[in-house]
Protein backbone atom coordinates (compact mmCIF):
# COMPACT_ATOMS: atom_id res chain seq x y z
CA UNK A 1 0.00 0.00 0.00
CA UNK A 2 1.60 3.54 -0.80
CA UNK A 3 1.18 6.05 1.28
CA UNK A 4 0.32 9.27 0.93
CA UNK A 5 3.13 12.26 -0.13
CA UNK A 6 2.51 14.29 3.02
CA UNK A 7 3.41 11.12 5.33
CA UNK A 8 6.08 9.73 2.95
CA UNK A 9 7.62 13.35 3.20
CA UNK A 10 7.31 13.54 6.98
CA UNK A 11 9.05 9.84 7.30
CA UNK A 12 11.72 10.33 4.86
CA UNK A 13 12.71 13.80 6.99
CA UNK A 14 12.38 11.95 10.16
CA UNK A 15 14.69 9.47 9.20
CA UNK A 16 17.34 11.72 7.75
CA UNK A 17 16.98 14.07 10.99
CA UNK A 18 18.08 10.65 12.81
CA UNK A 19 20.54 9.90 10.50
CA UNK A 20 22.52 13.42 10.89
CA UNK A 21 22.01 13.36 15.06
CA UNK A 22 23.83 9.81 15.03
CA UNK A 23 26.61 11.69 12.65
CA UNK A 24 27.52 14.47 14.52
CA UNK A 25 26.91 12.48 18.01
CA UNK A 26 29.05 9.32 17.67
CA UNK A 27 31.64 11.87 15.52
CA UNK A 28 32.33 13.91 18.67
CA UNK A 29 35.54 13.56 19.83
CA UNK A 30 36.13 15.40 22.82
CA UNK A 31 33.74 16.33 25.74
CA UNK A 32 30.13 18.07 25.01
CA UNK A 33 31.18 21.80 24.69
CA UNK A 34 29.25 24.30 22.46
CA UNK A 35 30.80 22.76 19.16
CA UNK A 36 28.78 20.05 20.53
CA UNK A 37 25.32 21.55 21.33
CA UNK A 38 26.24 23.97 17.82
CA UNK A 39 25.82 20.46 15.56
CA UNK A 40 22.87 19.27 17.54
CA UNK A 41 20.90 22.21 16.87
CA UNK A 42 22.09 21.93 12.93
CA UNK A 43 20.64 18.89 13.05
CA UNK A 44 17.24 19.77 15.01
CA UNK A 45 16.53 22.39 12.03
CA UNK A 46 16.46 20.11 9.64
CA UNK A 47 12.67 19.37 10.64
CA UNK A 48 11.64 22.53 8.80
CA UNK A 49 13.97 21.68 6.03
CA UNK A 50 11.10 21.65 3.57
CA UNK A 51 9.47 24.77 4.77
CA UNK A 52 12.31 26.69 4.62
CA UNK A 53 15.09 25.16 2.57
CA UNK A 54 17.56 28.00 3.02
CA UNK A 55 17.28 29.33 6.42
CA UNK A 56 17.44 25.58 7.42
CA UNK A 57 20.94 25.68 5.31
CA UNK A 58 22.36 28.41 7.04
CA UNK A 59 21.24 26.63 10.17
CA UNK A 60 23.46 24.16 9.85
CA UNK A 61 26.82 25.62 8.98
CA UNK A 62 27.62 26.81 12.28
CA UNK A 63 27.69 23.05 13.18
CA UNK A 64 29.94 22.25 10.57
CA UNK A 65 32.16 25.02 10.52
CA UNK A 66 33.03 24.17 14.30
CA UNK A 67 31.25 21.29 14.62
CA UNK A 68 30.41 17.69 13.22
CA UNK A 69 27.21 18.28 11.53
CA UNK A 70 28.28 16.92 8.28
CA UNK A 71 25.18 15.19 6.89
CA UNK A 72 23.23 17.63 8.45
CA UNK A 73 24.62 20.42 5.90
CA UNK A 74 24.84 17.95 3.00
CA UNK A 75 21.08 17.18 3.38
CA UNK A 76 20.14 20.75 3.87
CA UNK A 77 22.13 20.88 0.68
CA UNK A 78 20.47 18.58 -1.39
CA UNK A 79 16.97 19.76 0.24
CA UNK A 80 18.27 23.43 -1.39
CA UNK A 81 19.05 22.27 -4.80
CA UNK A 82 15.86 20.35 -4.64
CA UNK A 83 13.16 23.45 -3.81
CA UNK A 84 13.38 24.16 -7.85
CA UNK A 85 15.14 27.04 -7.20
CA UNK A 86 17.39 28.83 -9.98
CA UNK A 87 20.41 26.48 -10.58
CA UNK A 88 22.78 29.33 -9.07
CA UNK A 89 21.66 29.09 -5.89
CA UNK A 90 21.76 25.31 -5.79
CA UNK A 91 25.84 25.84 -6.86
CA UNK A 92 26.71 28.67 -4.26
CA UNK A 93 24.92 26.58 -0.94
CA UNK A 94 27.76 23.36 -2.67
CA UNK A 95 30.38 26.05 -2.77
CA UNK A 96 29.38 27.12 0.96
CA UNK A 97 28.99 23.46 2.11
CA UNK A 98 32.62 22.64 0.86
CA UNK A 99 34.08 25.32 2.16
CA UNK A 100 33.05 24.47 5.55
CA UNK A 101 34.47 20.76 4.90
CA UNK A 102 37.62 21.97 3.99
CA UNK A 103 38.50 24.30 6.54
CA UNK A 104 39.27 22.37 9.68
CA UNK A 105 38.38 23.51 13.39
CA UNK A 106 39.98 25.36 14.98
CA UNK A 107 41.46 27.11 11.81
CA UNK A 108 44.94 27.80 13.11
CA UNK A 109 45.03 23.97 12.17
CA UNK A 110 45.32 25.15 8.20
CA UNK A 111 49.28 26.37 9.15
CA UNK A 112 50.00 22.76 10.75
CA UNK A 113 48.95 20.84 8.04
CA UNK A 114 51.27 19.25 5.12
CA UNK A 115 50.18 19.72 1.62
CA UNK A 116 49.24 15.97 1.28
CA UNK A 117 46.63 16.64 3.91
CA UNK A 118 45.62 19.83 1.98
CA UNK A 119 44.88 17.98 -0.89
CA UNK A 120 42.67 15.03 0.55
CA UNK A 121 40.51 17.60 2.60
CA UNK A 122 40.09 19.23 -1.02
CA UNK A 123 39.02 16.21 -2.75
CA UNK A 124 36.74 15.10 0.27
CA UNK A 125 34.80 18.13 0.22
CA UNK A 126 34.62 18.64 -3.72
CA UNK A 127 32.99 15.14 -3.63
CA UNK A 128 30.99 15.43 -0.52
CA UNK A 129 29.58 18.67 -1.92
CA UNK A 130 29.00 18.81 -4.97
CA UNK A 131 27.41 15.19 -5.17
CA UNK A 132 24.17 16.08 -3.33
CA UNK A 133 23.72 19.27 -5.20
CA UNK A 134 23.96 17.31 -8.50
CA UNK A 135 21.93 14.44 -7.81
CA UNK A 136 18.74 17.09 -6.55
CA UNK A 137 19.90 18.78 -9.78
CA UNK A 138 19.69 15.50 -11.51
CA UNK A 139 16.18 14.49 -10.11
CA UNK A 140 14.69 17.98 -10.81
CA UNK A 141 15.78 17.46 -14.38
CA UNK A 142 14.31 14.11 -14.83
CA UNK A 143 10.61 15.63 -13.02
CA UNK A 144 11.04 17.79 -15.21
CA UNK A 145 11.42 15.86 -18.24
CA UNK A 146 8.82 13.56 -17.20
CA UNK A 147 6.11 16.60 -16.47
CA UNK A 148 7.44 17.35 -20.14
CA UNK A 149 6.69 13.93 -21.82
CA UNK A 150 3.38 13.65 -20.20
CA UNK A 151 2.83 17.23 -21.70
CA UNK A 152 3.49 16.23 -25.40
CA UNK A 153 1.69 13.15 -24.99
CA UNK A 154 -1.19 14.74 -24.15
CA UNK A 155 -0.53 17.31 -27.58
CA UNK A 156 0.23 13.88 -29.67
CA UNK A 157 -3.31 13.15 -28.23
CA UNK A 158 -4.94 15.86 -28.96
CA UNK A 159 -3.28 16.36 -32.35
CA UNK A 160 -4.60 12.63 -33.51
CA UNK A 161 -8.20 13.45 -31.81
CA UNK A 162 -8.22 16.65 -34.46
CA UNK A 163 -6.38 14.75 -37.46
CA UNK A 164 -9.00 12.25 -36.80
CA UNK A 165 -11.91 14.91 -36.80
CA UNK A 166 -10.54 16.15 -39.76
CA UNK A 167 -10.60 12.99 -41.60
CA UNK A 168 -14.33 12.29 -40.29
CA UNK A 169 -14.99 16.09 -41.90
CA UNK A 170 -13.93 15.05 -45.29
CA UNK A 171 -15.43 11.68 -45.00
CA UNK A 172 -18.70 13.46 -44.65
CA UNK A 173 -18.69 15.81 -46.79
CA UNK A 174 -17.91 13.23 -49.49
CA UNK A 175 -20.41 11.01 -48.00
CA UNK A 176 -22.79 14.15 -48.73
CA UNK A 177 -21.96 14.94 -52.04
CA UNK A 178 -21.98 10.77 -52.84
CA UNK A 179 -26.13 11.07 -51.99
CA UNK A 180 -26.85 13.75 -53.21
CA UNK A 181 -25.34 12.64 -56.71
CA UNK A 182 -26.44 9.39 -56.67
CA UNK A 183 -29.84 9.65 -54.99
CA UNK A 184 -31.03 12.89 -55.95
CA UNK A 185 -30.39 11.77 -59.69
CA UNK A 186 -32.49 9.29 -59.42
CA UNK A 187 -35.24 10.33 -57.23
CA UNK A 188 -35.63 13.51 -59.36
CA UNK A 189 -36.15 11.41 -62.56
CA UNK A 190 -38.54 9.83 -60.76
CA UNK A 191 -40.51 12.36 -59.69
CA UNK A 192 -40.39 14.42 -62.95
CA UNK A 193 -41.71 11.29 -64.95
CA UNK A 194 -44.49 10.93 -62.48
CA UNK A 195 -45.76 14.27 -62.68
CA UNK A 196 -45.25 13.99 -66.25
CA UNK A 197 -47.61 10.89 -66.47
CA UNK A 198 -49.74 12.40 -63.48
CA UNK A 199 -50.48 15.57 -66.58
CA UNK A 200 -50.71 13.45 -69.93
CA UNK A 201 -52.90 10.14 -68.10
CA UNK A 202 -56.62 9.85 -69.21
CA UNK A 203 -57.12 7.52 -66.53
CA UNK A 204 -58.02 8.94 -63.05
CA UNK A 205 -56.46 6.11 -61.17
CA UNK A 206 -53.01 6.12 -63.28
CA UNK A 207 -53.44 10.26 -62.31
CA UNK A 208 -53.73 9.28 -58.77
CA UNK A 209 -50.69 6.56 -58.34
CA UNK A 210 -48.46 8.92 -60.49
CA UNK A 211 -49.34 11.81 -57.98
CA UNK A 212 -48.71 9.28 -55.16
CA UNK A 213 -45.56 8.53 -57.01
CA UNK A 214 -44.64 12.05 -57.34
CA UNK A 215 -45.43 13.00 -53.78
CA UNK A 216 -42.90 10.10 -52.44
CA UNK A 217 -40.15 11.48 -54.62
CA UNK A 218 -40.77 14.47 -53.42
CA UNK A 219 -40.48 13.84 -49.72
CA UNK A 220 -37.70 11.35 -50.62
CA UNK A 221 -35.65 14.40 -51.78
CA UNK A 222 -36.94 16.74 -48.79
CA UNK A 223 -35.17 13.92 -46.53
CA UNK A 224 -32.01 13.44 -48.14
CA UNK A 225 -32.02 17.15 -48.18
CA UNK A 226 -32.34 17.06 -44.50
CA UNK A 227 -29.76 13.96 -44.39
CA UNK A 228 -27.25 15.96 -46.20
CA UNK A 229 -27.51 18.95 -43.78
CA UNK A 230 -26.50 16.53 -40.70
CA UNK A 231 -23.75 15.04 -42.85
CA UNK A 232 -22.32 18.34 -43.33
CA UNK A 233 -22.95 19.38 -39.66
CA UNK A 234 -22.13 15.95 -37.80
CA UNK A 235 -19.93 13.31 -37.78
CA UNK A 236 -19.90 9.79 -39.27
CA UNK A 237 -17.90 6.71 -39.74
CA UNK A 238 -15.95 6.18 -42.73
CA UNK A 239 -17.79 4.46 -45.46
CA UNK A 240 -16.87 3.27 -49.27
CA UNK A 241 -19.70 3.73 -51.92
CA UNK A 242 -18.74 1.14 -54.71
CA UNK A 243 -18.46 0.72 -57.48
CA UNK A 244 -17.72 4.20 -58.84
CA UNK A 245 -18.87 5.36 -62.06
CA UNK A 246 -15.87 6.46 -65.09
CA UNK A 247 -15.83 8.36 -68.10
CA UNK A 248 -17.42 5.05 -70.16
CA UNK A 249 -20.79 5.29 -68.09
CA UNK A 250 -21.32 8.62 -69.73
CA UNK A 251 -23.17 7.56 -72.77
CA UNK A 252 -25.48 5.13 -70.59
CA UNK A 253 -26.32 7.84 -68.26
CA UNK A 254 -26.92 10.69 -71.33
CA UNK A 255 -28.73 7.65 -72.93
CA UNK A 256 -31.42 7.47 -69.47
CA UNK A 257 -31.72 10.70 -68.50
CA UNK A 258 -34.69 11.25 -71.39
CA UNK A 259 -33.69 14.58 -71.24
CA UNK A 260 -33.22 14.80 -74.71
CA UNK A 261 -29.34 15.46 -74.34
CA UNK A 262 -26.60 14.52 -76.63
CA UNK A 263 -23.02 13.52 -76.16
CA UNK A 264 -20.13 15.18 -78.04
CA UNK A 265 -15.97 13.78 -77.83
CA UNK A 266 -13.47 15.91 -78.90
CA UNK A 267 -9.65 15.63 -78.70
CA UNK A 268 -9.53 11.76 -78.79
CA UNK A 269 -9.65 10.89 -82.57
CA UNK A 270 -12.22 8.15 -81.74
CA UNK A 271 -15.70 7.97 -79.99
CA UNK A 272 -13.91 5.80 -76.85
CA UNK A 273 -13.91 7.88 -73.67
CA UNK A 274 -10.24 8.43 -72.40
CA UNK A 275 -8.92 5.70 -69.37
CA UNK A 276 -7.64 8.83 -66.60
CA UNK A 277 -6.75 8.78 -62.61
CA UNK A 278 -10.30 7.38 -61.38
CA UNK A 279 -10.98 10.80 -58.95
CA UNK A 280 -10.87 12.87 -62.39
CA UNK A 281 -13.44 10.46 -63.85
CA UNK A 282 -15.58 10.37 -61.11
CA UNK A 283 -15.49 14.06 -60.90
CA UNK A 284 -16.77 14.42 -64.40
CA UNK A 285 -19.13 11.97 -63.94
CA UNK A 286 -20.70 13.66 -61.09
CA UNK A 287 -20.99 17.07 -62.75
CA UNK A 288 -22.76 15.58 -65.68
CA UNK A 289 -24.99 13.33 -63.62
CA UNK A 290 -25.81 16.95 -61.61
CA UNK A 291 -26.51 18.93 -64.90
CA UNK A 292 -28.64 16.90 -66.19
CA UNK A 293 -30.84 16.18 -63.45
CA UNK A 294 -30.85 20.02 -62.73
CA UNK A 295 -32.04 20.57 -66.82
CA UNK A 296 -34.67 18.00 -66.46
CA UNK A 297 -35.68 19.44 -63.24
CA UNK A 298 -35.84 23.03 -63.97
CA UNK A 299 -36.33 23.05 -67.93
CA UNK A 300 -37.89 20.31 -69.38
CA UNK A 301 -38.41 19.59 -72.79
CA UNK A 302 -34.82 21.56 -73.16
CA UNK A 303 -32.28 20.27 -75.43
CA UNK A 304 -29.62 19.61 -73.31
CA UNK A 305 -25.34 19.17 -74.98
CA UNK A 306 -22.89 17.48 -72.76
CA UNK A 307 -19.40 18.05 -74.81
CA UNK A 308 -16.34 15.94 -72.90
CA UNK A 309 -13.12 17.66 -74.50
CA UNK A 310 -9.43 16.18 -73.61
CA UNK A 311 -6.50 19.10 -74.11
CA UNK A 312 -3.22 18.41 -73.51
CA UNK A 313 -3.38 20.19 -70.04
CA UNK A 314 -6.79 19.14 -68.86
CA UNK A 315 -10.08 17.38 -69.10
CA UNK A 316 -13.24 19.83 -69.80
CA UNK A 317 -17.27 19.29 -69.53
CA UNK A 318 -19.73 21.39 -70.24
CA UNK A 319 -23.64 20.88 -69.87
CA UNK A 320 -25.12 23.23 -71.76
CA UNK A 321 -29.51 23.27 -72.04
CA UNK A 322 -31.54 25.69 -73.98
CA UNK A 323 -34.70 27.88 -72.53
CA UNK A 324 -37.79 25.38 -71.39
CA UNK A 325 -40.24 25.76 -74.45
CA UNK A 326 -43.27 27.04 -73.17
CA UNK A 327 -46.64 25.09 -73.35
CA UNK A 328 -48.49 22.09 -71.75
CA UNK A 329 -44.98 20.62 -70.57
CA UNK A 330 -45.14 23.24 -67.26
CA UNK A 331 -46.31 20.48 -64.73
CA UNK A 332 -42.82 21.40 -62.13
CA UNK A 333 -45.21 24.20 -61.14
CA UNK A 334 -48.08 22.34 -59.73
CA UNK A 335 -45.39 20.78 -57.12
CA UNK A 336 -41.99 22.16 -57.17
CA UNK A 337 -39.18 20.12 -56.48
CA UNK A 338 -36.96 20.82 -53.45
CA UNK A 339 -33.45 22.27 -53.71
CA UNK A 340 -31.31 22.70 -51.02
CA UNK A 341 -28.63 24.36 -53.62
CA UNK A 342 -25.69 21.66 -52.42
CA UNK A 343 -25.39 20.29 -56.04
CA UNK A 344 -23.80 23.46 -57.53
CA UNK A 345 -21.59 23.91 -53.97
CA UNK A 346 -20.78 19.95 -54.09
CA UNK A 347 -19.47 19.89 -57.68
CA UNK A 348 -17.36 23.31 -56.84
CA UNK A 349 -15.60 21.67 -53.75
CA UNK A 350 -15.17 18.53 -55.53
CA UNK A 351 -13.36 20.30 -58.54
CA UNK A 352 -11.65 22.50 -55.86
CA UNK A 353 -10.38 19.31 -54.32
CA UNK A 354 -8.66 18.06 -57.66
CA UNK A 355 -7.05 21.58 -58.38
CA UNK A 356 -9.99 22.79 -60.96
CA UNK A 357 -12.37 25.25 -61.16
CA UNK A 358 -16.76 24.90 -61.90
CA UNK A 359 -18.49 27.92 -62.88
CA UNK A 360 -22.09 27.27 -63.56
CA UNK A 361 -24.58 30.03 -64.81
CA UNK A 362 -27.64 31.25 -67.11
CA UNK A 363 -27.00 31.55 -70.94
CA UNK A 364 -27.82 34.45 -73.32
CA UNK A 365 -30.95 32.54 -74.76
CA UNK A 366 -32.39 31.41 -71.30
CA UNK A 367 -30.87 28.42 -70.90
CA UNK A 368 -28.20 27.57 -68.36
CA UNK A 369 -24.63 25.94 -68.56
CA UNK A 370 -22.05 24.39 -66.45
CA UNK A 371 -18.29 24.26 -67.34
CA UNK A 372 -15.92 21.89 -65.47
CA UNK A 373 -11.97 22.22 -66.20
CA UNK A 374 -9.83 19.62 -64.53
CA UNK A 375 -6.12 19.82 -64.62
CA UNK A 376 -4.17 16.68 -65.79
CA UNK A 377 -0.58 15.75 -65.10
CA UNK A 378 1.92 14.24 -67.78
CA UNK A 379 1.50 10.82 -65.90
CA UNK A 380 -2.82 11.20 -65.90
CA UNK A 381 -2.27 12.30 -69.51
C-alpha cells in the first residue's frame, strides 16, 4: 500500500533528521562543549527543512564550521538544490557546504597541516559537496522531463483526436456529395416522370398513383435534403460507396436521362472515352450526372449538350440546355421540387479538391450551362 506524499515526506525527513544526530553524536571527539550543542541544533533544524530550505541551510553551517554536523549540511544541501530554485543558488549553498568541509576547526590547524593533507581535505569536500547538489539537480531534471513527456503526450493526443476529426470532416462531406449525386439523380427522374404521367394520363387512377408517385419522390428528396444537412454538420464513420462510375458510363447515363441530351468527344480521334486517374473520372461523372438532373428538373423539354473535350493540359465538360419551351410541358409548377442548392456547392468543392475550377450560370438565350476544367498531369495524360 503507498502512502500518501505528506506522510512519505514527513518519514523520509524523520529518518534523515536521525541519520545526521547519530553523525555528529558518535563523531564527537572530545567532551560536550558548544561545538557540541552547535551540531545538535544543525541537526534539530532540519525538521523545517522543507518549509524553509535556506534558512534551514544556514542553520546548519555553524555546526559544521566548528562542529560535526556533516550530513546535516549535505542534506540541507540537497533539500536546497531540490526546492526548484534557480540552478545558481543550488551551486553557491555546494560552494558554501565545501568550504566548511575543507576548513578544519579550529582554523589555526590550516598552518600545521602538510600539503598531502591539503589535498585530501580538497578532494573530500569537492565530492561530498557537490554530489548532493547534483543528484537534486539530476532528479529535478528528470521531473522535469517527465512533467514534459506527459505534456506532449497529451498534444500527440490531442493532435490525432483533431487529425481524426478532420478525416471524419472530409469523409462526410464526401459522404454528402456521394447522396446527393447518386440519390437525388435518381429520385428527381422519378418524380419528374411521375408528374409527367400524373399531366398526360386519361385515366383517373393512373393520375392518382403517379401523384402518389410524385409526392414520395418528393419527400424522398426533402429527406435526403435534411440527411445531407446533418452530414455536413455531424460526424460519421468512414464508409466506401462502390463501385464508382468512369468516363465510359457517360453515354449510358446521357442515354437514361430522357432529357433529350446529346453527347459530343473531342480531342480523342475516336468515340472511346479516355482511361484517366479514377478521382478525375468520377469528378466528371458527377458534374454531368448533376446537370442533367438540374435541366430536367428546372427546364424540361430543353435540349440539353454534354461536350467531354481532352487538351493536352486538362479534361473539360460542359452541360449546356436551352430555354424550357413554353406550353403544356409546365407540370414542375403544380409541385416544385426541393433544392437545397448543395449540387452546384458539391461539384465546386469537388473540382476544388482536384485543383480545378466549376463555374455554372444562365445563358444568353435562357438556358443555363455548367463548365468543369480539370487539370491533368503528364503521368494522368
Amino acid at each position: 500500500m503507498r502512502l500518501p506524499q505528506p506522510v512519505r515526506s514527513a518519514a523520509i525527513t524523520l529518518i534523515l533528521t536521525a541519520a545526521a544526530f547519530l553523525d555528529a553524536g558518535l563523531n564527537y571527539p572530545g567532551k560536550k562543549d558548544w561545538t557540541f550543542w552547535a551540531s545538535m541544533v544543525s541537526c534539530a533544524v532540519l525538521l523545517a527543512r522543507r518549509r524553509y530550505p535556506r534558512l534551514v541551510l544556514v542553520g546548519t553551517l555553524p555546526g559544521l564550521y566548528a562542529g560535526t554536523a556533516l550530513v546535516a549540511s549535505m542534506v540541507a544541501l540537497y533539500t536546497v538544490a531540490r526546492s526548484r530554485r534557480v540552478a545558481w543558488q543550488a551551486w553557491f549553498a555546494a560552494a558554501v557546504v565545501g568550504v566548511g568541509l575543507y576548513l578544519p576547526w579550529p582554523i589555526s590547524k590550516e598552518l600545521t597541516e602538510s600539503a598531502s593533507d591539503h589535498i585530501q581535505r580538497v578532494i573530500y569536500a569537492v565530492m561530498l559537496s557537490i554530489g548532493p547538489a547534483a543528484l537534486a539537480l539530476l532528479l529535478q531534471t528528470r521531473e522535469a522531463l517527465q512533467a514534459r513527456i506527459v505534456e506532449l503526450a497529451t498534444l500527440r493526443d490531442h493532435e490525432r483526436e483533431l487529425h481524426a476529426q478532420t478525416v471524419i470532416a472530409r469523409e462526410r462531406a464526401r459522404i454528402a456529395r456521394e447522396m446527393h449525386d447518386v440519390v437525388s439523380h435518381q429520385a428527381g427522374l422519378i418524380a419528374v416522370q411521375a408528374g409527367a404521367l400524373q399531366v398526360t394520363a386519361k385515366d383517373e387512377g393512373v393520375r392518382e398513383v403517379a401523384g402518389t408517385l410524385r409526392g414520395l419522390a418528393v419527400a424522398t428528396l426533402e429527406e435526403l435534403r435534411s440527411m445531407i444537412l446533418v452530414l455536413r454538420a455531424a460526424g460519421a464513420g468512414p464508409t466506401e460507396l462502390a463501385p464508382q462510375p468512369r468516363l465510359a458510363d457517360l453515354p449510358r447515363l446521357v442515354a437514361e436521362s430522357e432529357a433529350g441530351a446529346t453527347l459530343e468527344l473531342a480531342g480523342y480521334g475516336s468515340d472511346a472515352l479516355p482511361l484517366l486517374p479514377e478521382p478525375i473520372e468520377r469528378a466528371a461523372y458527377r458534374t454531368v450526372q448533376e446537370a442533367l438532373t438540374n435541366a430536367r428538373k428546372h427546364a424540361p423539354g430543353a435540349a440539353t449538350t454534354v461536350a467531354v473535350e481532352l487538351r493536352d493540359d486538362c479534361l473539360r465538360v460542359a452541360v449546356t440546355n436551352t430555354a424550357p419551351p413554353a406550353g403544356p410541358i409546365a407540370f414542375n409548377d403544380q409541385l416544385q421540387l426541393p433544392g437545397g442548392g448543395h449540387g452546384i456547392v458539391g461539384l465546386r468543392e469537388r473540382a476544388a479538391l482536384l485543383g480545378g475550377t466549376l463555374a455554372a450560370g444562365p445563358t444568353a438565350d435562357g438556358g443555363f450551362k455548367i463548365r468543369l476544367s480539370l487539370p491533368l498531369t503528364a503521368a494522368a495524360r
